[in-house]
Protein backbone atom coordinates (compact mmCIF):
# COMPACT_ATOMS: atom_id res chain seq x y z
CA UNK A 1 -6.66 26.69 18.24
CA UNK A 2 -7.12 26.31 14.35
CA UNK A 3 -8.81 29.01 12.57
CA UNK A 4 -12.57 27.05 12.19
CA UNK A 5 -12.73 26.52 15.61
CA UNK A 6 -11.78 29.97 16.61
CA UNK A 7 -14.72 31.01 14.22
CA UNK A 8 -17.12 28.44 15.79
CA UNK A 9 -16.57 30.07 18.98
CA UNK A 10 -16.99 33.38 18.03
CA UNK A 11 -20.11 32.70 16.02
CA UNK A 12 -21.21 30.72 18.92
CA UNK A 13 -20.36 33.88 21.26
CA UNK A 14 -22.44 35.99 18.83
CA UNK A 15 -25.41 33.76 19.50
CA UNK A 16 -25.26 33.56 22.98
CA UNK A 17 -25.03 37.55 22.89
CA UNK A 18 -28.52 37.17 21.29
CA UNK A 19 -29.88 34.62 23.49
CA UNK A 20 -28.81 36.56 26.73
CA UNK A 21 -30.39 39.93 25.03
CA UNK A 22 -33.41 37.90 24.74
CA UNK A 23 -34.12 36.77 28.06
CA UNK A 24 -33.58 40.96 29.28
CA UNK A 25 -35.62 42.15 26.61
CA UNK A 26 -38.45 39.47 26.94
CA UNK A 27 -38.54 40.05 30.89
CA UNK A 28 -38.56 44.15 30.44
CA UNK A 29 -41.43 43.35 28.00
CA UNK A 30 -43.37 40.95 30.25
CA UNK A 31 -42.65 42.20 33.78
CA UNK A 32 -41.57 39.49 35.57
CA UNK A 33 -39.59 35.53 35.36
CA UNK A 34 -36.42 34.20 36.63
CA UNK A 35 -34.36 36.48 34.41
CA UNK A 36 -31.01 35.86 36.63
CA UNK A 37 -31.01 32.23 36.59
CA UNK A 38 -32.02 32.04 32.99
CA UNK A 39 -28.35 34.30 32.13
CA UNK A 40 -26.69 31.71 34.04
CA UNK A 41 -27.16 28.61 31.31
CA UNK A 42 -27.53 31.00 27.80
CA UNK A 43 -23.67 29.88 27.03
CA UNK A 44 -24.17 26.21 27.65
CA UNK A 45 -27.45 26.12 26.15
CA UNK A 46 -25.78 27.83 22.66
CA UNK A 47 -23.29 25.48 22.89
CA UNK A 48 -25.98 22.08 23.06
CA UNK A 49 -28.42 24.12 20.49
CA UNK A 50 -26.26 24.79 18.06
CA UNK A 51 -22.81 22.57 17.88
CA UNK A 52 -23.29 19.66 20.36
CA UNK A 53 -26.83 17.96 19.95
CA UNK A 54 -28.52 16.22 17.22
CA UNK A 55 -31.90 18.34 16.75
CA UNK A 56 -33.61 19.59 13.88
CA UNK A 57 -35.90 22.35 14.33
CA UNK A 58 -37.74 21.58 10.80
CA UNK A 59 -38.50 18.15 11.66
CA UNK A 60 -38.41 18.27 16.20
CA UNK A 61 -39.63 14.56 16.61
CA UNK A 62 -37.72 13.10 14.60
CA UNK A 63 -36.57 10.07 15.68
CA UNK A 64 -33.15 9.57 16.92
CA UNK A 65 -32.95 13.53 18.02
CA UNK A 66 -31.21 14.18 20.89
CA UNK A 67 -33.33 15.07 24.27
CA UNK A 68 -32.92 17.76 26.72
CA UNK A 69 -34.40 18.37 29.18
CA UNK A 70 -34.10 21.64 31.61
CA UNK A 71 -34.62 19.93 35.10
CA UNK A 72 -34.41 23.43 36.01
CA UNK A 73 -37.09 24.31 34.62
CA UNK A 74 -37.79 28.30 36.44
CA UNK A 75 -35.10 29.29 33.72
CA UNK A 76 -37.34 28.38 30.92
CA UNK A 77 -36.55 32.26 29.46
CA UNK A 78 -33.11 30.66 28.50
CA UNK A 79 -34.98 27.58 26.68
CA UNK A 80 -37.52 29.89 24.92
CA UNK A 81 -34.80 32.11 23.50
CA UNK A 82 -32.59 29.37 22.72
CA UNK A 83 -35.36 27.36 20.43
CA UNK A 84 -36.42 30.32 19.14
CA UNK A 85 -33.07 31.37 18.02
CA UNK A 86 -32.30 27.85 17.12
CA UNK A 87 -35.52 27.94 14.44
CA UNK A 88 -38.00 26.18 16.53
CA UNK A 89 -40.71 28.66 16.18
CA UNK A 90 -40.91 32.50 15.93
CA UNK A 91 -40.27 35.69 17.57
CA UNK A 92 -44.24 36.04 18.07
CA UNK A 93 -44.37 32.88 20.01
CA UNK A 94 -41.43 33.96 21.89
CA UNK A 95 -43.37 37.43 22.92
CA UNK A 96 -46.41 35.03 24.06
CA UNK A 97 -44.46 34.08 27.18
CA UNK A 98 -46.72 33.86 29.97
CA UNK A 99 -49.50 35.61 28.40
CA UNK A 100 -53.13 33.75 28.47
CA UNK A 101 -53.46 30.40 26.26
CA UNK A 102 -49.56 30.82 25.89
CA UNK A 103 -47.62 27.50 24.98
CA UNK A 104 -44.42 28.94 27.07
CA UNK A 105 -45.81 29.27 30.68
CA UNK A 106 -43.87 29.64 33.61
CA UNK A 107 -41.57 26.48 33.65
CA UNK A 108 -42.04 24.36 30.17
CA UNK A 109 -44.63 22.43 29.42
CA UNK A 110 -44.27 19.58 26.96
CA UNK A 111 -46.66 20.27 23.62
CA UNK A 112 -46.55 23.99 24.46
CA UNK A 113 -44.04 24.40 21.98
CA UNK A 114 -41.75 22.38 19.48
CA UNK A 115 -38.63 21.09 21.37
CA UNK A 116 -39.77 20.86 24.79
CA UNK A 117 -39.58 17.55 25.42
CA UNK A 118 -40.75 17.15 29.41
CA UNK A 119 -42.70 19.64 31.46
CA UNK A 120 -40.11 20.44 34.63
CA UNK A 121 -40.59 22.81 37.34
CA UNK A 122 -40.95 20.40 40.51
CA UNK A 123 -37.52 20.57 41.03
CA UNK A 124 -35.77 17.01 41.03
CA UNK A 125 -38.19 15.75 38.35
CA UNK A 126 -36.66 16.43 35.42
CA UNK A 127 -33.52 14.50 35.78
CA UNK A 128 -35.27 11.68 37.09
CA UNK A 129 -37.48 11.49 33.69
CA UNK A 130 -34.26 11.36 32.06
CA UNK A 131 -32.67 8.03 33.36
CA UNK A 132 -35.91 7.03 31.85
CA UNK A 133 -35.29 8.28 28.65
CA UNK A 134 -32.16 6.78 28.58
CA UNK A 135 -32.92 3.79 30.04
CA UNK A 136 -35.58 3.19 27.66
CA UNK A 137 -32.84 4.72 24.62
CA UNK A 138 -30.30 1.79 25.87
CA UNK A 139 -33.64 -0.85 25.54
CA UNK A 140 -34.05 -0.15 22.33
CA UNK A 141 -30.63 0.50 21.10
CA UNK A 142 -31.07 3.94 19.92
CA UNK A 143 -28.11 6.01 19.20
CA UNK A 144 -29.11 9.06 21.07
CA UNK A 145 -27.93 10.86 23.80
CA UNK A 146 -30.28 12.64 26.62
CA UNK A 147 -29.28 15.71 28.11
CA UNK A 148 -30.09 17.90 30.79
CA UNK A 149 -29.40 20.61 32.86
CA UNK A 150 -29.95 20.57 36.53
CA UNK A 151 -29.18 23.51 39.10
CA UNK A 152 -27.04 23.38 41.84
CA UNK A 153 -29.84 24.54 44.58
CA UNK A 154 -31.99 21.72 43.07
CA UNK A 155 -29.46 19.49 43.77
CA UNK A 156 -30.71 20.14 47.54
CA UNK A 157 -33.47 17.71 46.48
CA UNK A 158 -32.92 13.64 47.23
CA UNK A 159 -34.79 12.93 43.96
CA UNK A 160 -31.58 14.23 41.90
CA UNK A 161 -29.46 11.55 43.78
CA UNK A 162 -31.86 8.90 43.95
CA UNK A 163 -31.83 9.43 40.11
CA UNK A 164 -28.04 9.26 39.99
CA UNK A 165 -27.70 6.24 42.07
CA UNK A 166 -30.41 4.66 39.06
CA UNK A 167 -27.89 6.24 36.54
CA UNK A 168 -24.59 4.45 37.27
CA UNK A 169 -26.51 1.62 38.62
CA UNK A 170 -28.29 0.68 34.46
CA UNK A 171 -24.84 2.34 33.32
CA UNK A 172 -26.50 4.78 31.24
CA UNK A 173 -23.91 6.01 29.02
CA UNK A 174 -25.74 8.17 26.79
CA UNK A 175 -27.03 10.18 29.79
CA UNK A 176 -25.02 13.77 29.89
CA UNK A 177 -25.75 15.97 32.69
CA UNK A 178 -24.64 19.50 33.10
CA UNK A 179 -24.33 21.27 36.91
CA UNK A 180 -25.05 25.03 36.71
CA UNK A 181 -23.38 25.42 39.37
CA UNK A 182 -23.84 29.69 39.94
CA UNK A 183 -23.94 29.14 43.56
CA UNK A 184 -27.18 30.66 44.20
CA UNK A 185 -31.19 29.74 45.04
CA UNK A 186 -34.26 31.92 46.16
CA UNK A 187 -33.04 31.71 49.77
CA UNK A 188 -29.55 32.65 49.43
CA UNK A 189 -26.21 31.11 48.37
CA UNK A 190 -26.51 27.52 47.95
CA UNK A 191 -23.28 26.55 50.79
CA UNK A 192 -25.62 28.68 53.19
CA UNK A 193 -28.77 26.92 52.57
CA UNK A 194 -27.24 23.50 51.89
CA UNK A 195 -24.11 22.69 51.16
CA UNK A 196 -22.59 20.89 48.17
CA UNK A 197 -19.14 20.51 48.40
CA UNK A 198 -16.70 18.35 47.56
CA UNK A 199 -19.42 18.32 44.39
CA UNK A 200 -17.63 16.32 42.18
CA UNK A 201 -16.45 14.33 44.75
CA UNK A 202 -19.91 12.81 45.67
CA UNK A 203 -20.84 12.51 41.77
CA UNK A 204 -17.85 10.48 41.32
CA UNK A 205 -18.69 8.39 44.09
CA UNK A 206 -22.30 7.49 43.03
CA UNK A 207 -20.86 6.09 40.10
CA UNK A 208 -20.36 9.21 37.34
CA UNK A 209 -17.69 10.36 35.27
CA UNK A 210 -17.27 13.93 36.03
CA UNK A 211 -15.59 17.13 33.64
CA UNK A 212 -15.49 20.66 34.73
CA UNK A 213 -15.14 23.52 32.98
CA UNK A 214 -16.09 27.49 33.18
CA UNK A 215 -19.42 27.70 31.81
CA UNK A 216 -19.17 31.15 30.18
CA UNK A 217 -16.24 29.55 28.28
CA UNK A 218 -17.43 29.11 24.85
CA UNK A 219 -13.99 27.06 23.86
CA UNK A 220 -14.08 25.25 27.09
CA UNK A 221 -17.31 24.05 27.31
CA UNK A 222 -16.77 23.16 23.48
CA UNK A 223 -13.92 21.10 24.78
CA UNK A 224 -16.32 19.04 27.07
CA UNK A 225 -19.13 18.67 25.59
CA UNK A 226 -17.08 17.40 22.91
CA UNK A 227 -15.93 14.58 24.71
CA UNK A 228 -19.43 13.30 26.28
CA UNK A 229 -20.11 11.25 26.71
CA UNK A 230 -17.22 10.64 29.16
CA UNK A 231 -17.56 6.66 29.13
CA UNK A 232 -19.40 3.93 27.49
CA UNK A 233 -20.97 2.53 30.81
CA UNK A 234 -21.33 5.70 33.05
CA UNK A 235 -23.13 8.56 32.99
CA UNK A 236 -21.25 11.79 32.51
CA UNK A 237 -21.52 14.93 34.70
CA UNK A 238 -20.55 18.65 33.50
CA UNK A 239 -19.52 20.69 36.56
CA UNK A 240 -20.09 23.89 34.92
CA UNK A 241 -19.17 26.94 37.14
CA UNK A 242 -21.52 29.57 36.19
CA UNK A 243 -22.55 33.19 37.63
CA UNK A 244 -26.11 33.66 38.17
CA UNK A 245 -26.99 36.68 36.49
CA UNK A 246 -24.15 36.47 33.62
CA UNK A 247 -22.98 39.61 31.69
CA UNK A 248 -25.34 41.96 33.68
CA UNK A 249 -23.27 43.38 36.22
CA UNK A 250 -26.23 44.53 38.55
CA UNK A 251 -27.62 41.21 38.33
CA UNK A 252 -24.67 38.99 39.22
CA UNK A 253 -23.44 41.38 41.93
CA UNK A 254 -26.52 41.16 44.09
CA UNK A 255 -28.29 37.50 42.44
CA UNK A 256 -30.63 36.79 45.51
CA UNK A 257 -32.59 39.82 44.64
CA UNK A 258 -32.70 39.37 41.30
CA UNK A 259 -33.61 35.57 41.86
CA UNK A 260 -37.53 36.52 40.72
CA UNK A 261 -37.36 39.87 39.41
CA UNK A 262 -37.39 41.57 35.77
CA UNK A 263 -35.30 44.73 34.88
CA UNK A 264 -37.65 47.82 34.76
CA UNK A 265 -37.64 49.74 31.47
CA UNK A 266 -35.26 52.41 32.87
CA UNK A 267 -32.64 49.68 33.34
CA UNK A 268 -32.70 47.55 30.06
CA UNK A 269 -30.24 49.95 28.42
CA UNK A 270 -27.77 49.45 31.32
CA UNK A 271 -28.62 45.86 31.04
CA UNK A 272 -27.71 46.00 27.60
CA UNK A 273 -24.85 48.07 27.78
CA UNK A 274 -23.19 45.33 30.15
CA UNK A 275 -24.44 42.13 28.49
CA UNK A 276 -22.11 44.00 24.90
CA UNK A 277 -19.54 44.18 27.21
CA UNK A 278 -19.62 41.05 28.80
CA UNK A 279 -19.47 39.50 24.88
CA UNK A 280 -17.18 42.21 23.65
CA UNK A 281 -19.64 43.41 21.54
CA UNK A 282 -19.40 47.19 22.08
């Protein structure tokens, strides 16, 4: 690894470690969102946020930006922190999550706050707005790329393969999707509740190229995303193996109960203390 891209990573690490304090801190302070699921995407969302996409958070509309979109949208905490961090808008705004009149409700909500692009929370939806995107991108022969992260207990839904069947079938190219796939949903581990497997198997056979990669790996989900898209006439699929709960030990040892809960005040420190050593940051 050359030495700039052993300081990318750890300057990407560093902001990660910020994001994931983030989400802890802003669920201690507000008593309550999907603080587990949110830890579970804070590395791949550094790594779109600040290396892979084409945003600017001075001028968010701008034209040929790159879209994401969090199909998953419960673990908005992880998109809040993540603009915020990025230079979308401030630490106030952040602390206005779920609070009355608030522009960062429960699940994001497009013109609640610069950078969300697509209100998401009915599971399914958000990926399916994104073949439009693209499709519509490919229409007009814009240069962008549309992104998205989908969850792997969403992926229990026949809207996210209806909307991969449309993918492959308009060859959308410029659509990257990334698979948190931690395993986990409300009811219980997802090859329980419904079962996934062989997961890359059935994405390549509805037509997508597919990558995998750990997605706490700063350097190999650098290596990736790097490469997507995959292929000029397919859509590309990140199989990113995640824990639910990432970095906070309590958290990603027992995830179902932790799937809707928020630390209590006595246990942010021990939150904290793992997340630092989770990022080697003690």
């Amino acid at each position: 690894m050359s030495e700039s891209r052993d300081k990318l990573i750890k300057k990407l690490k560093a902001q990660a470690y910020q994001i994931q304090q983030d989400i802890v801190k802003l669920a201690v302070d507000i008593g309550e969102g999907h603080c587990a699921s949110a830890l579970s995407i804070a590395d791949i969302l550094t790594a779109l946020y600040f290396h892979r996409m084409n945003v600017d958070p001075k001028n968010p509309n701008m034209e040929n930006r790159d879209r994401f979109v969090l199909s998953k949208g419960h673990a908005c905490q992880a998109l809040y922190a993540a603009l915020y961090r990025a230079g979308f808008f401030d630490r106030e705004k952040l602390y206005t999550f779920l609070g009355p009149n608030t522009g960062l409700p429960g699940h994001p909500l497009r013109g609640g706050a610069p950078g969300v692009e697509v209100s998401t929370g009915s599971l399914g939806h958000g990926i399916s707005v994104c073949v439009g995107m693209a499709l519509g991108a490919k229409m007009d022969k814009k240069k962008y790329n549309v992104f998205a992260i989908v969850g792997d207990g969403e992926s229990n839904e026949g809207i996210v393969w209806e909307a991969a069947l449309a993918a492959a079938h308009y060859k959308l190219g410029n659509l990257i999707v990334i698979l948190d796939r931690n395993r986990h949903q409300c009811d219980g581990p997802s090859e329980n509740v419904m079962n996934l497997d062989p997961v890359k198997e059935k994405w390549e056979s509805f037509g997508w190229e597919v990558k995998t990669c750990d997605g706490h790996n700063m350097a190999e989900l650098l290596e990736v995303l790097d490469q997507a898209p995959f292929c000029c006439d397919k859509p590309s699929l990140v199989l990113a193996e995640t824990v639910k709960g990432h970095g906070v030990d309590f958290m990603s040892d027992n995830a179902i109960a932790w799937h809707y809960r928020a630390p209590s005040k006595e246990e942010l420190e021990k939150a904290l203390d793992s997340l630092a050593a989770a990022y080697d940051c003690q």
